[in-house]
PDB file of N, CA and C in Angstrom:
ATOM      1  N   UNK A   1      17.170  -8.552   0.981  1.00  0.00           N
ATOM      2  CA  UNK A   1      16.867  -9.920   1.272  1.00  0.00           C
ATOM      3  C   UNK A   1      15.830 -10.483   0.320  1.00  0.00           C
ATOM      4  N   UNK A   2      15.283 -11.290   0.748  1.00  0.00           N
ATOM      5  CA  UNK A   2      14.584 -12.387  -0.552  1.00  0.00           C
ATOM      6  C   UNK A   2      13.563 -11.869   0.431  1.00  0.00           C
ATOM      7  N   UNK A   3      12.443 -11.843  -0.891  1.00  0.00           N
ATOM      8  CA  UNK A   3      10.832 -10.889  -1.190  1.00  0.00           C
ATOM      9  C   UNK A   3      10.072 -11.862  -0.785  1.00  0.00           C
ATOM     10  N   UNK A   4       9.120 -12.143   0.302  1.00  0.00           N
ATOM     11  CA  UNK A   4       7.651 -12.696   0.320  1.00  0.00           C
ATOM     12  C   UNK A   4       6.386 -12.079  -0.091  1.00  0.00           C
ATOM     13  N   UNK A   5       5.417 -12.999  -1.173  1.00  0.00           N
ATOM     14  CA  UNK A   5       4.743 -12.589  -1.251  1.00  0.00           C
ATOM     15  C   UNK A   5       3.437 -11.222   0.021  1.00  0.00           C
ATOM     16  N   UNK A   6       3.471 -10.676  -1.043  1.00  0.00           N
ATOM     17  CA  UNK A   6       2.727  -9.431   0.007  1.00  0.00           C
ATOM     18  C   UNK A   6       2.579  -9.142   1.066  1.00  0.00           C
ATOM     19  N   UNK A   7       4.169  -9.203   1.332  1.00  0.00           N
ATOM     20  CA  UNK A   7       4.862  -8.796   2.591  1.00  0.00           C
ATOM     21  C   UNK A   7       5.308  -7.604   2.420  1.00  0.00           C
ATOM     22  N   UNK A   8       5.136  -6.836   3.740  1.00  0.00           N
ATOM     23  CA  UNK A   8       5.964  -5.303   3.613  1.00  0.00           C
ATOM     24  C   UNK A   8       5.843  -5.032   5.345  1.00  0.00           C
ATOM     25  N   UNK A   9       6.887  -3.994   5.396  1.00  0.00           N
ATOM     26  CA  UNK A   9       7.089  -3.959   6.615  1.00  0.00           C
ATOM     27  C   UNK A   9       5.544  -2.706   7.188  1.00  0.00           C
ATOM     28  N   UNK A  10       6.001  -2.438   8.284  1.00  0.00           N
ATOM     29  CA  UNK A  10       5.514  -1.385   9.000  1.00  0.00           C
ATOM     30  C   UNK A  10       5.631  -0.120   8.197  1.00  0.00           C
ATOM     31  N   UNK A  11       6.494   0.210   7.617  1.00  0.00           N
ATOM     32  CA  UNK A  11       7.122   1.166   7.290  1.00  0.00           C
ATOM     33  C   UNK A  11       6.017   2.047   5.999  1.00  0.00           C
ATOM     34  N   UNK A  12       5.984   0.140   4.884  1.00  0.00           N
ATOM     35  CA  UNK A  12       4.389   1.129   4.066  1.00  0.00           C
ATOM     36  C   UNK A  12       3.484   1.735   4.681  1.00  0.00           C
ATOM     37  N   UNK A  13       2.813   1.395   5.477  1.00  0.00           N
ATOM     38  CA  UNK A  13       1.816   2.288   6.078  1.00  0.00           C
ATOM     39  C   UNK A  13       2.438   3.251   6.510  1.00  0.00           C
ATOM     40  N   UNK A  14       3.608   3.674   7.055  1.00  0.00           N
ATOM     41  CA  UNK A  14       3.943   4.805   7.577  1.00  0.00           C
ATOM     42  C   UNK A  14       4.038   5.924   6.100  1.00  0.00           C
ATOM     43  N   UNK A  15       5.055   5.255   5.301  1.00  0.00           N
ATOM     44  CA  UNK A  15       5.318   6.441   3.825  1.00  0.00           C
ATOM     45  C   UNK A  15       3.991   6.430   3.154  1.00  0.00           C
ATOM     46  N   UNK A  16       3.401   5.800   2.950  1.00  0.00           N
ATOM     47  CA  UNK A  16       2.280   5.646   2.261  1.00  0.00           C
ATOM     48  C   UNK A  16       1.146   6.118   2.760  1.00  0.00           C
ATOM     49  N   UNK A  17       0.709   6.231   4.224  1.00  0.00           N
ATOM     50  CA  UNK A  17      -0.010   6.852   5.165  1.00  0.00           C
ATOM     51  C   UNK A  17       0.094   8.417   5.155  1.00  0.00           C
ATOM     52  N   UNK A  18       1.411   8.704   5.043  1.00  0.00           N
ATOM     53  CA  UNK A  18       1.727   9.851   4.972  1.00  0.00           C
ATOM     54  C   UNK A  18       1.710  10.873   4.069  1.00  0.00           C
ATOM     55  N   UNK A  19       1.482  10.281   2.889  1.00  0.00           N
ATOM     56  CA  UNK A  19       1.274  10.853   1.566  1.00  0.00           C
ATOM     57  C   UNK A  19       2.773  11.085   0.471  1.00  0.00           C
ATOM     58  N   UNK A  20       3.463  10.082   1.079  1.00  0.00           N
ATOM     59  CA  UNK A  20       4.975  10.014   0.250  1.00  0.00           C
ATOM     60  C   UNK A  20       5.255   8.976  -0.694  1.00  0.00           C
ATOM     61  N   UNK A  21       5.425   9.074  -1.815  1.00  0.00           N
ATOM     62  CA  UNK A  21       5.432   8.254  -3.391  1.00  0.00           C
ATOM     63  C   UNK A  21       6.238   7.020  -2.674  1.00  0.00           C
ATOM     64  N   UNK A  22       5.635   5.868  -2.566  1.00  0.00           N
ATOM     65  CA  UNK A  22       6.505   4.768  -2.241  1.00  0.00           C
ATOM     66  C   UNK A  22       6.621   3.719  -3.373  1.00  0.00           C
ATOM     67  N   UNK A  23       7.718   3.103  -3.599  1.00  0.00           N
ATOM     68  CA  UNK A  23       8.446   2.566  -4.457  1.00  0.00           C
ATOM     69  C   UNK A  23       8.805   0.940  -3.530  1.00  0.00           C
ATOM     70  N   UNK A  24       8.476   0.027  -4.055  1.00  0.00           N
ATOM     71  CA  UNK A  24       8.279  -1.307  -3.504  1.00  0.00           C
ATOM     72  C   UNK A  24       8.773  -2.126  -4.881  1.00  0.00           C
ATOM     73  N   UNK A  25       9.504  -3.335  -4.749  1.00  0.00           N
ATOM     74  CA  UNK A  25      10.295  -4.652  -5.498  1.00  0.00           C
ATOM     75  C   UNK A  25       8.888  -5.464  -6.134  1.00  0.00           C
ATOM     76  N   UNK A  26       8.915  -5.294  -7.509  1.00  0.00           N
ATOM     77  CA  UNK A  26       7.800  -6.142  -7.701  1.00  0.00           C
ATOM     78  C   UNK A  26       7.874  -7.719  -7.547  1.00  0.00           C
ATOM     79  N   UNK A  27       8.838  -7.791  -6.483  1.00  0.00           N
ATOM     80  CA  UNK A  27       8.665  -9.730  -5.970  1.00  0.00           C
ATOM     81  C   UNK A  27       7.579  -9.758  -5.236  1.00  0.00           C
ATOM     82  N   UNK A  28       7.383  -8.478  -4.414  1.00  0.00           N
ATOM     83  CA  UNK A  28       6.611  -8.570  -3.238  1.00  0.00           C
ATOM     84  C   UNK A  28       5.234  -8.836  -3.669  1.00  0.00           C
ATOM     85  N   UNK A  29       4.904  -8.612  -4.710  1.00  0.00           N
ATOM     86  CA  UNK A  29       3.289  -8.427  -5.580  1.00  0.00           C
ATOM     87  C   UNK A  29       2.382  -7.451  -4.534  1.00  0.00           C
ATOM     88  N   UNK A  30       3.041  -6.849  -3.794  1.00  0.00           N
ATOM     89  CA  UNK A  30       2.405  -5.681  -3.654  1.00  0.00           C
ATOM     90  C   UNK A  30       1.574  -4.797  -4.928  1.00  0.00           C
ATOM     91  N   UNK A  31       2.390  -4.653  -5.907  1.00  0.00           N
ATOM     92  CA  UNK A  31       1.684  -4.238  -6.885  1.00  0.00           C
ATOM     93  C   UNK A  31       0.295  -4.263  -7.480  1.00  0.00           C
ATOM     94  N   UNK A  32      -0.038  -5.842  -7.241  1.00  0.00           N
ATOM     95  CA  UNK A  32      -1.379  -6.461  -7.342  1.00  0.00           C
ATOM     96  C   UNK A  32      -2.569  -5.871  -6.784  1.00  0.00           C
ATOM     97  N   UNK A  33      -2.313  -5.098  -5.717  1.00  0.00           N
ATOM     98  CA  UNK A  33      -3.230  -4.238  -4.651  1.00  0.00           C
ATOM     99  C   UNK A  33      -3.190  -2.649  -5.354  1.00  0.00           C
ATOM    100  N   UNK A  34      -2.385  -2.163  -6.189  1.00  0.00           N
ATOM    101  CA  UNK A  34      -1.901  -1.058  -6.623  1.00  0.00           C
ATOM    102  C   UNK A  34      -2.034  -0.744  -7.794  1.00  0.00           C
ATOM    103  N   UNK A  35      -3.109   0.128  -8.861  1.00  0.00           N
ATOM    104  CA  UNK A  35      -3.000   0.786  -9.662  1.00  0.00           C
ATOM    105  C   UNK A  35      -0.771   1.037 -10.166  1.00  0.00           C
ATOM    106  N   UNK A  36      -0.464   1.511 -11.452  1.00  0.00           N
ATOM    107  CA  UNK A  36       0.548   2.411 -11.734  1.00  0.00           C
ATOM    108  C   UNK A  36       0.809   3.174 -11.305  1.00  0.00           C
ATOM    109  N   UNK A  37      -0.806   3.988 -11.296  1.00  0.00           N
ATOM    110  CA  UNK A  37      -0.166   5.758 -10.660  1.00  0.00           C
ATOM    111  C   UNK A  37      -0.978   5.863  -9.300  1.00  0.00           C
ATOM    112  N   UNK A  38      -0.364   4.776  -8.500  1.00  0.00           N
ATOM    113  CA  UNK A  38      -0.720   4.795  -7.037  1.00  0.00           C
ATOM    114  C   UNK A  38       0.606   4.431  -5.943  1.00  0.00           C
ATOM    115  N   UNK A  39       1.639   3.518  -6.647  1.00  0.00           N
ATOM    116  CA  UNK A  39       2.975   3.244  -6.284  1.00  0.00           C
ATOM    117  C   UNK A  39       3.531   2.772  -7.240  1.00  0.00           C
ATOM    118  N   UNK A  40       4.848   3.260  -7.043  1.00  0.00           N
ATOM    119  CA  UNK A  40       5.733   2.600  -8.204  1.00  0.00           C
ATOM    120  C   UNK A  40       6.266   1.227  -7.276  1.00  0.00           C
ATOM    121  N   UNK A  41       6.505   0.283  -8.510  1.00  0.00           N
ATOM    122  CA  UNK A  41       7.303  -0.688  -8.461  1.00  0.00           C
ATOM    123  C   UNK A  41       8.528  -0.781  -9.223  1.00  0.00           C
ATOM    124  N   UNK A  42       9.449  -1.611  -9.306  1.00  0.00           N
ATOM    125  CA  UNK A  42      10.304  -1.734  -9.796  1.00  0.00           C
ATOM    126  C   UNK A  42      10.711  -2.989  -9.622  1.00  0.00           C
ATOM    127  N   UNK A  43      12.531  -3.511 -11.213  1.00  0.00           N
ATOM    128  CA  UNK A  43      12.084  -4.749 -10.968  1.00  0.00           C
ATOM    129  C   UNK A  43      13.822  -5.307 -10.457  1.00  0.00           C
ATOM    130  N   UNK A  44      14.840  -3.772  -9.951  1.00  0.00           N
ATOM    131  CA  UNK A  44      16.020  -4.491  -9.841  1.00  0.00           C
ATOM    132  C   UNK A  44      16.878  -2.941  -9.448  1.00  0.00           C
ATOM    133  N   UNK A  45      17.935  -2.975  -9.243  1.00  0.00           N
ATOM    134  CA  UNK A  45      18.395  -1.910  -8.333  1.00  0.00           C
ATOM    135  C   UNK A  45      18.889  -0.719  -9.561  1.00  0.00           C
ATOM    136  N   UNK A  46      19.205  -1.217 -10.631  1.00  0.00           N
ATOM    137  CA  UNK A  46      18.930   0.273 -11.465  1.00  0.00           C
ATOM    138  C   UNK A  46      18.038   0.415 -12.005  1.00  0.00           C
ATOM    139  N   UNK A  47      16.432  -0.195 -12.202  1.00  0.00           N
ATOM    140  CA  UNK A  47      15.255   0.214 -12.880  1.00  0.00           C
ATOM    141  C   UNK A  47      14.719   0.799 -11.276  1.00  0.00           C
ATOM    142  N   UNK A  48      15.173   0.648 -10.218  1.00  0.00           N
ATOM    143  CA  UNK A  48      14.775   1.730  -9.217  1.00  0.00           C
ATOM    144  C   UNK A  48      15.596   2.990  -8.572  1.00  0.00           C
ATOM    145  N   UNK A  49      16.814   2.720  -9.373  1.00  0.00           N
ATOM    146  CA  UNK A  49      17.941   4.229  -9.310  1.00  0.00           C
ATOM    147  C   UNK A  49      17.279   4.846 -10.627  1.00  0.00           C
ATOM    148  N   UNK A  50      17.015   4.684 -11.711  1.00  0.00           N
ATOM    149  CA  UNK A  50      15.875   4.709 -12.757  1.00  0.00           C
ATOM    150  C   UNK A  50      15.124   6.370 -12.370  1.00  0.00           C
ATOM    151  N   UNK A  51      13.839   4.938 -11.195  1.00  0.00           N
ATOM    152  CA  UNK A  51      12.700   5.708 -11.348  1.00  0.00           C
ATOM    153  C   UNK A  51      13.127   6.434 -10.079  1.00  0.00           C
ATOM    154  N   UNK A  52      14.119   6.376  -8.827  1.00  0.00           N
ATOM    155  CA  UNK A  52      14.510   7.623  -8.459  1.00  0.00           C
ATOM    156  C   UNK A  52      15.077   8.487  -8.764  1.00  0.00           C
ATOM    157  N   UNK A  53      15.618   8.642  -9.683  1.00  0.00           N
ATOM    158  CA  UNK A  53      15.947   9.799 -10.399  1.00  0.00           C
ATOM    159  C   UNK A  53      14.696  10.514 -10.794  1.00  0.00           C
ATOM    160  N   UNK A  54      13.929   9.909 -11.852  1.00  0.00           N
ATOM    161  CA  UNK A  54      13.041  10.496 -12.735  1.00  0.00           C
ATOM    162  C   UNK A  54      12.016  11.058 -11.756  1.00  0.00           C
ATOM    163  N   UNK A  55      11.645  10.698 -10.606  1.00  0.00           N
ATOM    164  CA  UNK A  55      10.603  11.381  -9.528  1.00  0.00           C
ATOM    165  C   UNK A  55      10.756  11.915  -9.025  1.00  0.00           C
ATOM    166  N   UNK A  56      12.237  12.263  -8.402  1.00  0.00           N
ATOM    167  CA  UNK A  56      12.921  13.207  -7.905  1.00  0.00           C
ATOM    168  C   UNK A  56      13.000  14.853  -8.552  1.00  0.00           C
ATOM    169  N   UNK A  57      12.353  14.320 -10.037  1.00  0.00           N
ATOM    170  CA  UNK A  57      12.883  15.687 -10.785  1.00  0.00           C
ATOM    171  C   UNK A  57      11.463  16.237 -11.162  1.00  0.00           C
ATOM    172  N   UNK A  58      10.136  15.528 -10.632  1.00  0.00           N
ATOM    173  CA  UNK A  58       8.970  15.467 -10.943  1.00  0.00           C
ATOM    174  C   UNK A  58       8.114  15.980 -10.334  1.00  0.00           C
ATOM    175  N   UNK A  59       7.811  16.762  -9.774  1.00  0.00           N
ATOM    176  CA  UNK A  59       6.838  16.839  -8.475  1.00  0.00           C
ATOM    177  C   UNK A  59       5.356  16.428  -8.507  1.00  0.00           C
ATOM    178  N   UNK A  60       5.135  16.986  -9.720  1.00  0.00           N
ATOM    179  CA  UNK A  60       3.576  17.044 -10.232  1.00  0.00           C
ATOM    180  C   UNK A  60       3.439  15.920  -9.977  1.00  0.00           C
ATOM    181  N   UNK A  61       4.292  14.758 -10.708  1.00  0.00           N
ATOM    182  CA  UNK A  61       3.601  13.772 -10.932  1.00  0.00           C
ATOM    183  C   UNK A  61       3.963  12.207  -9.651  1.00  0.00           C
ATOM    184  N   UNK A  62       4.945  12.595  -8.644  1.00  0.00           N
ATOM    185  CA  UNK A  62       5.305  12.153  -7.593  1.00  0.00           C
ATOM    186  C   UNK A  62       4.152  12.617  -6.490  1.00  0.00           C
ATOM    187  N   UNK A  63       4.056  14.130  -6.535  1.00  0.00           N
ATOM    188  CA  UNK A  63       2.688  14.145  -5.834  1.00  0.00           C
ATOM    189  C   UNK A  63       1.135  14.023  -6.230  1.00  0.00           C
ATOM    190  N   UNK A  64       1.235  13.583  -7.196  1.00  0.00           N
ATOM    191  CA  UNK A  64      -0.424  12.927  -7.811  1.00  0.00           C
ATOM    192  C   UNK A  64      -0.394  11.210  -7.611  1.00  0.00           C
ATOM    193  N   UNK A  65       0.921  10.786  -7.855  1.00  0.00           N
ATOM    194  CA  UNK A  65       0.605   9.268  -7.134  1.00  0.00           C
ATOM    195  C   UNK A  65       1.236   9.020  -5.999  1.00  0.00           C
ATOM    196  N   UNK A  66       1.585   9.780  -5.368  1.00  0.00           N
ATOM    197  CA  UNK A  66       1.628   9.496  -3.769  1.00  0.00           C
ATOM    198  C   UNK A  66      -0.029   9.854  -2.660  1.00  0.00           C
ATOM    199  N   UNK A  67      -0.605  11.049  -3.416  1.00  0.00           N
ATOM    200  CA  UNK A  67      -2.039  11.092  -2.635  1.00  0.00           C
ATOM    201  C   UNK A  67      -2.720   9.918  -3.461  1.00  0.00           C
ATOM    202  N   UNK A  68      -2.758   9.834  -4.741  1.00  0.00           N
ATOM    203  CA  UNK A  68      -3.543   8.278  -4.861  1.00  0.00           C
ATOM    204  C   UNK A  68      -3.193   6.938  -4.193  1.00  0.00           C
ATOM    205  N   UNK A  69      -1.847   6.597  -3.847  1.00  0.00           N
ATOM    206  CA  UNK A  69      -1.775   5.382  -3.086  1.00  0.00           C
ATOM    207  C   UNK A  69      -2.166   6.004  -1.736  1.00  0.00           C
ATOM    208  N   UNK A  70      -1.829   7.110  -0.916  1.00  0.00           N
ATOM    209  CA  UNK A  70      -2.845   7.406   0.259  1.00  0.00           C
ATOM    210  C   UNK A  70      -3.792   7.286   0.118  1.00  0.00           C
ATOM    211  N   UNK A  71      -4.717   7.743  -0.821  1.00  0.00           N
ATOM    212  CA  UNK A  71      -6.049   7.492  -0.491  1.00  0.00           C
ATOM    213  C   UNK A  71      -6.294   5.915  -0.696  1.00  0.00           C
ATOM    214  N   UNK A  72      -5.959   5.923  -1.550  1.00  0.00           N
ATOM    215  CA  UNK A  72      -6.724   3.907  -1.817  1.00  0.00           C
ATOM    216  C   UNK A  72      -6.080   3.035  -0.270  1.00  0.00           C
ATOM    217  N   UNK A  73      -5.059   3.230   0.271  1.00  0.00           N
ATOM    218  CA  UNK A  73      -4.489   3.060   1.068  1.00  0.00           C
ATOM    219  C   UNK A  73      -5.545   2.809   2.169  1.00  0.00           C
ATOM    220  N   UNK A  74      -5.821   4.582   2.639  1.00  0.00           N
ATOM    221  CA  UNK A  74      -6.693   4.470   3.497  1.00  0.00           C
ATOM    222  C   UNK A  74      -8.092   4.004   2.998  1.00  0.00           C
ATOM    223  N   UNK A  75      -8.135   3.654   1.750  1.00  0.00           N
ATOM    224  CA  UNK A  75      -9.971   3.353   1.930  1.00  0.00           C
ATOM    225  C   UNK A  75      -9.820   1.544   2.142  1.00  0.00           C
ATOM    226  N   UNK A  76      -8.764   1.155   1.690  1.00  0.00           N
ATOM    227  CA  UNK A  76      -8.856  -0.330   1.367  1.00  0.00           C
ATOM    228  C   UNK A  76      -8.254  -1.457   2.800  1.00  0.00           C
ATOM    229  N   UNK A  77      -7.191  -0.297   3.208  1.00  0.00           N
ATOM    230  CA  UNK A  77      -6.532  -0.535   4.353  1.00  0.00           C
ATOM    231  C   UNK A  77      -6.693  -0.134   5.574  1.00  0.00           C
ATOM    232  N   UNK A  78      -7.820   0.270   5.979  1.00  0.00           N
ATOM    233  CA  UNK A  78      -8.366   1.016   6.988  1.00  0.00           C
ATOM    234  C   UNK A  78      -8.347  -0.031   8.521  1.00  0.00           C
ATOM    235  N   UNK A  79      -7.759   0.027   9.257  1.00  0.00           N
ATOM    236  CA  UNK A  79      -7.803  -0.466  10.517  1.00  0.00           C
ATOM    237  C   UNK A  79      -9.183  -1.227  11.062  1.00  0.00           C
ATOM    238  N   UNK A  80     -10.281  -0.504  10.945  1.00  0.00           N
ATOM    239  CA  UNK A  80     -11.945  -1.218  11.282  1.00  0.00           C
ATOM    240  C   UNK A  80     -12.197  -2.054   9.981  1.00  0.00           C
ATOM    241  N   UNK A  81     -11.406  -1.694   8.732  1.00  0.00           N
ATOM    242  CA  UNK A  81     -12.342  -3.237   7.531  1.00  0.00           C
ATOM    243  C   UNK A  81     -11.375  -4.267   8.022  1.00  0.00           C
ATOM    244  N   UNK A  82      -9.454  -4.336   8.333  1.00  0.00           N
ATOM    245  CA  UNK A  82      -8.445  -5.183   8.694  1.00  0.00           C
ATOM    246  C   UNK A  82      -9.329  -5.969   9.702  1.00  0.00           C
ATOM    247  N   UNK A  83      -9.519  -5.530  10.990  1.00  0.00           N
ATOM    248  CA  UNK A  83     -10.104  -5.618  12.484  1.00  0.00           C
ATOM    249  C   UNK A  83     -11.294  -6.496  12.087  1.00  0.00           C
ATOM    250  N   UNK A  84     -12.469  -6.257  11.404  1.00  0.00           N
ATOM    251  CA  UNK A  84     -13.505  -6.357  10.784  1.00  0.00           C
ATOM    252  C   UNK A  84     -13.292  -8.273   9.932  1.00  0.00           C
ATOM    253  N   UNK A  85     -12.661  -7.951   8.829  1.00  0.00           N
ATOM    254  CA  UNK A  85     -11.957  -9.202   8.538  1.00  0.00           C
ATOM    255  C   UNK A  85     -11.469 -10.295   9.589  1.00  0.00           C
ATOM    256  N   UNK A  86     -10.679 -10.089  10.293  1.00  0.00           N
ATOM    257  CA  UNK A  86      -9.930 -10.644  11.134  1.00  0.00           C
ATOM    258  C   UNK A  86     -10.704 -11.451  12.605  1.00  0.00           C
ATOM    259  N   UNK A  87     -12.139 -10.592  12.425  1.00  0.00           N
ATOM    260  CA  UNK A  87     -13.132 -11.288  13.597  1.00  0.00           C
ATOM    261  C   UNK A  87     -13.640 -12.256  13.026  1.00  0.00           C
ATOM    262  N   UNK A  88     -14.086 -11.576  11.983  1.00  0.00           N
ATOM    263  CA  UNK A  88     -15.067 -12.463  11.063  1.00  0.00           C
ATOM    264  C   UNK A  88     -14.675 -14.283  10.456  1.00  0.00           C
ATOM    265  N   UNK A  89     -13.483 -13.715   9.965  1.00  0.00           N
ATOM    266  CA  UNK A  89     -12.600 -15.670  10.024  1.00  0.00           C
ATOM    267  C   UNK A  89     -12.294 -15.992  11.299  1.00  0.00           C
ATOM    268  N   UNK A  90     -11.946 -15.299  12.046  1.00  0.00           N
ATOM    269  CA  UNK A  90     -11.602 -16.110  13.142  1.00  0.00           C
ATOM    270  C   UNK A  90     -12.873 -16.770  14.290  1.00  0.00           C
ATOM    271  N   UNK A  91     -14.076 -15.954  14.064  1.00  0.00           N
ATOM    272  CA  UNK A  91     -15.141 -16.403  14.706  1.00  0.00           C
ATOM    273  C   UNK A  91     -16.365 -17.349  13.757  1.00  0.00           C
ATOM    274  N   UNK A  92     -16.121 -17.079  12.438  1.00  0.00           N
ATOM    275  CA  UNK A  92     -17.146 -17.656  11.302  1.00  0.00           C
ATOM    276  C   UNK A  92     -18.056 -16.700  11.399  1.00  0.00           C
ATOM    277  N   UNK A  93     -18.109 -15.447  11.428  1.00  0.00           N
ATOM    278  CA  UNK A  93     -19.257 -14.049  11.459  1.00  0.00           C
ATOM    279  C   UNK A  93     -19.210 -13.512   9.843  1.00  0.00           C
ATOM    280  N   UNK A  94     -20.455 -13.453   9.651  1.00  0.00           N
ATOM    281  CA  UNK A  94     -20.476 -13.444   7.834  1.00  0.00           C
ATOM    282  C   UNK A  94     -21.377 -11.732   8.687  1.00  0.00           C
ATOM    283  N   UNK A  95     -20.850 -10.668   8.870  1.00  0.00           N
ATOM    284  CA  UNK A  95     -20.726  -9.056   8.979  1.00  0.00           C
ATOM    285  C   UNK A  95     -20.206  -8.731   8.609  1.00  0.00           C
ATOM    286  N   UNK A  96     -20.660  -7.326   7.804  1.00  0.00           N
ATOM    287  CA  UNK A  96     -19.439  -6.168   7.256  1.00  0.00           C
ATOM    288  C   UNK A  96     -19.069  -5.447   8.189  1.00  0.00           C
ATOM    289  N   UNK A  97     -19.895  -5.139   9.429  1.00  0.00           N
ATOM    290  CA  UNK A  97     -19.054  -3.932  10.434  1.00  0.00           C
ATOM    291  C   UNK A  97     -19.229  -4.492  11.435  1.00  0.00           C
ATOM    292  N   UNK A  98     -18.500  -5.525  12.350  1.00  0.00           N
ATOM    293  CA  UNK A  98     -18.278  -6.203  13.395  1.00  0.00           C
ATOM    294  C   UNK A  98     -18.570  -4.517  14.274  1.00  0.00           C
ATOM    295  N   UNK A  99     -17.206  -4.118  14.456  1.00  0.00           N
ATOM    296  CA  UNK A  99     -16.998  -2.716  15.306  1.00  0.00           C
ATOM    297  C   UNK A  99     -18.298  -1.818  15.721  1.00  0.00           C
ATOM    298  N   UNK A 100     -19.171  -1.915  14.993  1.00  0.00           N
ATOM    299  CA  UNK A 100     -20.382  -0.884  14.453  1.00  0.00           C
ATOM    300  C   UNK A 100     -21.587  -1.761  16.089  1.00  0.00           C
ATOM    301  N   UNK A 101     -21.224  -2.337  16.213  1.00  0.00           N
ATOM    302  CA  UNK A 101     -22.144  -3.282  16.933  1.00  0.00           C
ATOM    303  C   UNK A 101     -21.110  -3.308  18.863  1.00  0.00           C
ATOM    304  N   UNK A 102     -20.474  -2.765  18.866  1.00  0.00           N
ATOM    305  CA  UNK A 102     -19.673  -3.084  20.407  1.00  0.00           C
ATOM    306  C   UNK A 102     -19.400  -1.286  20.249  1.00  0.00           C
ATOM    307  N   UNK A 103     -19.449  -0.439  19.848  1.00  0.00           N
ATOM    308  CA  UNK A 103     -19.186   0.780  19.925  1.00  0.00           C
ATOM    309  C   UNK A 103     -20.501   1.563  21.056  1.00  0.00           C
TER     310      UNK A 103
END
């Protein structure tokens, strides 16, 4: 279907959470959030039959940027900075750790 900007389903956090090389449409500009060797992008259905092939045959290097998009993942995407954000515009609270304070 047709790509919205830095839209993605549920599903990134699940492969990407998990520590599995995820591969995303560069319409989405997901990329923008993403180093190279943190997720691949791609820009059409054989430059991503392409790079599934070529990662498939790779390990080293499928599993060195699948723990780098996990980690940046979890440091950038972390549930308490989302949560954190999300009080803060919605109430006008200029805090970095809303959570840190009701715990």
């Amino acid at each position: 279907g047709k790509s919205s900007n830095y839209y993605s389903s549920d599903r990134l956090s699940q492969l990407i959470g998990n520590g599995l090389l995820v591969m995303i449409d560069n319409k989405t500009k997901i990329g923008e959030f993403f180093e190279r060797d943190e997720i691949i992008t791609y820009n059409n259905i054989s430059d991503l039959s392409e790079k599934i092939i070529k990662y498939s045959n790779d390990n080293y290097t499928r599993s060195r940027i699948a723990k780098k998009g996990r980690d940046k993942y979890f440091k950038y995407f972390n549930s308490k900075i989302v949560a954190d954000f999300l009080i803060n515009k919605t109430y006008g609270f200029n805090k970095k750790y809303f959570w840190e304070e009701i715990i």
